[in-house]
Protein backbone atom coordinates (compact mmCIF):
# COMPACT_ATOMS: atom_id res chain seq x y z
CA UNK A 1 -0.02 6.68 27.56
CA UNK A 2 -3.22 8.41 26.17
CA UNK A 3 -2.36 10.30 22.93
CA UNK A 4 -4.85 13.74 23.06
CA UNK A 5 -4.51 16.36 20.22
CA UNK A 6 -5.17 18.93 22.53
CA UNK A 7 -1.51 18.27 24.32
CA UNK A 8 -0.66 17.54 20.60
CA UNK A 9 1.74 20.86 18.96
CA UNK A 10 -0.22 20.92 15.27
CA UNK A 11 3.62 21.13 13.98
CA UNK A 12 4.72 18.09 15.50
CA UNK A 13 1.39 16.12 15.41
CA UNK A 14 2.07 16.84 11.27
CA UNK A 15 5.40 15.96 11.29
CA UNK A 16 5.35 12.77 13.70
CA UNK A 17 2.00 11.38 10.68
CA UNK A 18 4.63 12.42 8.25
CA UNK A 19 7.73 10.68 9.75
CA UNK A 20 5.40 7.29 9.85
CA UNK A 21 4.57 7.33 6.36
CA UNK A 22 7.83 7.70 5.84
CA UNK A 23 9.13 4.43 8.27
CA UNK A 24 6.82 2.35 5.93
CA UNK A 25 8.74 3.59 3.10
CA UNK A 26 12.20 2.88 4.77
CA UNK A 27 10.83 -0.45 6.00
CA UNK A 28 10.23 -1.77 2.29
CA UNK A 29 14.05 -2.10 1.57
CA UNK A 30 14.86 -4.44 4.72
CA UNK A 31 11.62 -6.45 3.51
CA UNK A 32 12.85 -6.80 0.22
CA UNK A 33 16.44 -7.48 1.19
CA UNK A 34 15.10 -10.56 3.36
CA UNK A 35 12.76 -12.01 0.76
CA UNK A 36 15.94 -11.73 -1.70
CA UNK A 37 18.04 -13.62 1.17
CA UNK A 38 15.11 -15.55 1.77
CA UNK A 39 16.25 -19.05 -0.46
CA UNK A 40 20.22 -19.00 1.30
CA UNK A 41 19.15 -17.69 4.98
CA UNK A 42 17.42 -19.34 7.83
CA UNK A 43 14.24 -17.02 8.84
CA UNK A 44 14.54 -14.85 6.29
CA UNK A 45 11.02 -15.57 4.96
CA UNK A 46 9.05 -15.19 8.53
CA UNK A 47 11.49 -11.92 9.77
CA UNK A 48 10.43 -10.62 6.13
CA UNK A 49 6.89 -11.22 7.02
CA UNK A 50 7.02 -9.69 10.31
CA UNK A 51 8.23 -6.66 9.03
CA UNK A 52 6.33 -6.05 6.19
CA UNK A 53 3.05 -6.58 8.54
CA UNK A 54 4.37 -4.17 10.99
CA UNK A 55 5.06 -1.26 7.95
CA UNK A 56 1.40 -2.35 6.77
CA UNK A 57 0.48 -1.51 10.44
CA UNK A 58 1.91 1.63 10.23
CA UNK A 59 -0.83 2.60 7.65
CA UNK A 60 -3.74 2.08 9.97
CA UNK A 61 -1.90 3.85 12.65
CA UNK A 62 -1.03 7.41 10.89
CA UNK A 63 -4.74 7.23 9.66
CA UNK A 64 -6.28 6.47 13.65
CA UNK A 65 -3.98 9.74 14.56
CA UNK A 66 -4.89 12.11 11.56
CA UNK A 67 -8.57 11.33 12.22
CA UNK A 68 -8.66 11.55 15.93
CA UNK A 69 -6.32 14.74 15.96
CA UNK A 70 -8.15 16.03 12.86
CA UNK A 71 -4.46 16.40 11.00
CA UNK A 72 -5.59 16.04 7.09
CA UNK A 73 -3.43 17.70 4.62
CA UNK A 74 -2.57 17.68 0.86
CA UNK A 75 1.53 16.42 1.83
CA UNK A 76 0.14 14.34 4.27
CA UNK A 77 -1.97 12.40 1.95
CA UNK A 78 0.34 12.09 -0.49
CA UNK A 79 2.58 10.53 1.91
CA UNK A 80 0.32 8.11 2.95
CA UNK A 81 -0.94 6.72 -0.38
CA UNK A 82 2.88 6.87 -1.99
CA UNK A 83 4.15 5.21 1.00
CA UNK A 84 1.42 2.92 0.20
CA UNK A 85 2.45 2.07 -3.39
CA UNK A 86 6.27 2.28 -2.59
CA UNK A 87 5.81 -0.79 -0.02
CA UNK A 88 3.70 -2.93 -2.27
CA UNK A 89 5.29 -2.35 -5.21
CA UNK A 90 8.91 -2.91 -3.71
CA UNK A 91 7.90 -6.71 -1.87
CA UNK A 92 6.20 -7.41 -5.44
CA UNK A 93 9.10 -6.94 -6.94
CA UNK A 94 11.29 -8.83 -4.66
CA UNK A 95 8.66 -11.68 -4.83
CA UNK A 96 8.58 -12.03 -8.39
CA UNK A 97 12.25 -12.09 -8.16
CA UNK A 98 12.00 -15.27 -5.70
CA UNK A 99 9.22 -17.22 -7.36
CA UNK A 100 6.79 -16.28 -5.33
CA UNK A 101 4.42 -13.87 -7.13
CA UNK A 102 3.59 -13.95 -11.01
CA UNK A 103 5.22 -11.33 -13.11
CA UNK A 104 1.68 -10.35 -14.40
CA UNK A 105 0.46 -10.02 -11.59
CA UNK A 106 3.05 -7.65 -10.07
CA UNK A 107 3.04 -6.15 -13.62
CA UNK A 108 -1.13 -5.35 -13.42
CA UNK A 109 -0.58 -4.71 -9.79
CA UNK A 110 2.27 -1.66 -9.98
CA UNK A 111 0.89 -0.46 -13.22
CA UNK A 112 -2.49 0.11 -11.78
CA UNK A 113 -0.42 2.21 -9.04
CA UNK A 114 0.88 4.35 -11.16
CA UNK A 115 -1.44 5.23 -13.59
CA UNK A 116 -3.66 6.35 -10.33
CA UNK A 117 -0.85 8.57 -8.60
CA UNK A 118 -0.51 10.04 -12.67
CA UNK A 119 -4.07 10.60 -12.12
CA UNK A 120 -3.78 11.93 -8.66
CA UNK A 121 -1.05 14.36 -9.81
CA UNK A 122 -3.35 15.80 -13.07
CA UNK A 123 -6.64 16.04 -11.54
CA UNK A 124 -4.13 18.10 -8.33
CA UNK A 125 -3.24 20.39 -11.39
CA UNK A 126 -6.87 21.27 -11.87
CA UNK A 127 -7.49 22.15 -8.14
CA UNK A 128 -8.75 19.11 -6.88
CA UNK A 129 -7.47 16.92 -4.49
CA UNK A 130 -8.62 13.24 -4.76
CA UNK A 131 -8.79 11.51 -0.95
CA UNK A 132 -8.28 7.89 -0.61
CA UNK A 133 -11.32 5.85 -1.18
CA UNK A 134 -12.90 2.85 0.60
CA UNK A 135 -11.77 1.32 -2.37
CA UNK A 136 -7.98 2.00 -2.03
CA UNK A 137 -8.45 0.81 1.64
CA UNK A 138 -10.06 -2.97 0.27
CA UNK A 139 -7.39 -3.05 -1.92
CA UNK A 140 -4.32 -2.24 -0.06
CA UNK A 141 -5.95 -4.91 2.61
CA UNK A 142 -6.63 -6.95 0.42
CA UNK A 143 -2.63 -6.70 -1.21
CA UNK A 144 -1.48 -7.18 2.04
CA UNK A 145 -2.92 -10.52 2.98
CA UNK A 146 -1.91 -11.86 -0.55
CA UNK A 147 1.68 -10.52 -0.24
CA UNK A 148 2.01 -11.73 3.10
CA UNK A 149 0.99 -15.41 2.50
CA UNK A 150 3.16 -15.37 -0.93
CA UNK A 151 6.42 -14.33 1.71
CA UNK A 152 5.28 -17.04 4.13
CA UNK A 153 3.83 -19.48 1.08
CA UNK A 154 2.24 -22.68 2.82
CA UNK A 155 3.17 -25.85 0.28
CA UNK A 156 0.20 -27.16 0.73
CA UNK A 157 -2.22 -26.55 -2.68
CA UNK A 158 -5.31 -25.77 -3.19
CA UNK A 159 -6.73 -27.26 -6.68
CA UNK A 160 -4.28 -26.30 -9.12
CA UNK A 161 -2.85 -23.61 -7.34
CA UNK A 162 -1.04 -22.36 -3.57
CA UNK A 163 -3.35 -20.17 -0.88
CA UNK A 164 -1.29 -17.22 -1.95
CA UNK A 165 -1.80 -17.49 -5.41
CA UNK A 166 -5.49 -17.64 -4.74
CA UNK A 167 -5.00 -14.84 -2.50
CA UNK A 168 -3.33 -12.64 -5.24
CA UNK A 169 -6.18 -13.76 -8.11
CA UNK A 170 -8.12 -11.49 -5.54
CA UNK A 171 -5.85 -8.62 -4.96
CA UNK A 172 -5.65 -8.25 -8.79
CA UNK A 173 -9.20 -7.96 -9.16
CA UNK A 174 -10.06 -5.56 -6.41
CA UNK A 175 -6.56 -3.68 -7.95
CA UNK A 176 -8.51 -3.80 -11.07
CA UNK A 177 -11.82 -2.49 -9.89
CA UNK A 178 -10.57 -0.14 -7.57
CA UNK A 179 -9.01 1.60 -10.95
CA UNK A 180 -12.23 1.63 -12.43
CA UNK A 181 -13.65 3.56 -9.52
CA UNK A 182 -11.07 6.10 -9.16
CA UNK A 183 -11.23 6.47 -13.33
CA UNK A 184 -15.16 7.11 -12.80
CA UNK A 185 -14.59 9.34 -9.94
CA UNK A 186 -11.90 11.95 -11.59
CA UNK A 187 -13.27 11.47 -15.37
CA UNK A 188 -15.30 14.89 -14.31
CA UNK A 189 -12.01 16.52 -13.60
CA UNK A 190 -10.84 16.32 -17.05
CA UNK A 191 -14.15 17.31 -18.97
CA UNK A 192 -13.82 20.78 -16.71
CA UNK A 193 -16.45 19.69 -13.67
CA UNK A 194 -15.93 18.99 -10.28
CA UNK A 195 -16.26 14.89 -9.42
């Protein structure tokens, strides 16, 4: 069936983007529950993996519908980039909790998530509203491949350490970077000029 906005109700178009941010929020605690169960129970590891790429998935597919029915709004994007942070920063958790993810990494990881939505929120209190970046897109890609190979973790190493470990060197320096941009981007805000 061919989605169109213009058989799309603007009400329920908003509210059906809303509701999906909100599955990938609802999703993390089944992912996290598995990856806890994931030592004692057969399949916990790969039905963990499936579902915590199809609540990533969900994040590519409320931002295809927002663009193509032209839905944009200040809820809306806070949705979307808390559901974002809520996700990775749940599995992290649950990771680090099974030996699968460094504590420091998690730690740099989640931190750097909330210092930005603290951002976010103060530079909103000054009127402006800061849109997700190409940035925040590498990086939650970026997250996700690392998080997913640390729930699936091949045994096999590479050098001194496994692929997902590797993998997750890389998430937390894009995490890192992609700070730095957003901290260039709103320092305007809080020296009284636009960004």
């Amino acid at each position: 069936m061919r989605l169109s906005y213009q058989g799309a109700d603007r009400r329920h178009a908003a509210q059906l983007l809303n509701g999906i941010s909100l599955a990938r929020v609802a999703l993390t605690v089944p992912v996290m529950a598995l990856i806890f169960a994931g030592a004692h129970v057969q399949y916990a590891y790969p039905a963990a993996a499936a579902l915590f790429t199809v609540a990533a998935a969900t994040d590519f597919f409320d931002g295809y519908l927002a663009r193509k029915w032209h839905r944009t709004s200040q809820l809306g994007v806070f949705l979307d980039t808390t559901a974002d942070k809520l996700l990775v920063a749940g599995v992290l958790i649950a990771l680090v909790a099974a030996d699968r993810a460094w504590g420091w990494a998690a730690a740099l990881i989640i931190g750097r998530e909330i210092a930005v939505l603290g951002l976010k929120a103060a530079a909103a209190g000054s009127g402006i509203v800061v849109h997700p970046s190409i940035w925040g897109k590498v990086k939650f890609n970026v997250q996700f491949v690392a998080i997913l190979l640390a729930i699936l973790r091949y045994d096999q190493r590479i050098g001194n350490m496994y692929l997902d470990e590797w993998a997750m060197t890389a998430a937390v320096i894009v995490t890192v970077l992609s700070a730095w941009s957003y901290l260039k981007y709103m320092a305007p805000a809080f020296h009284g000029t636009q960004p």
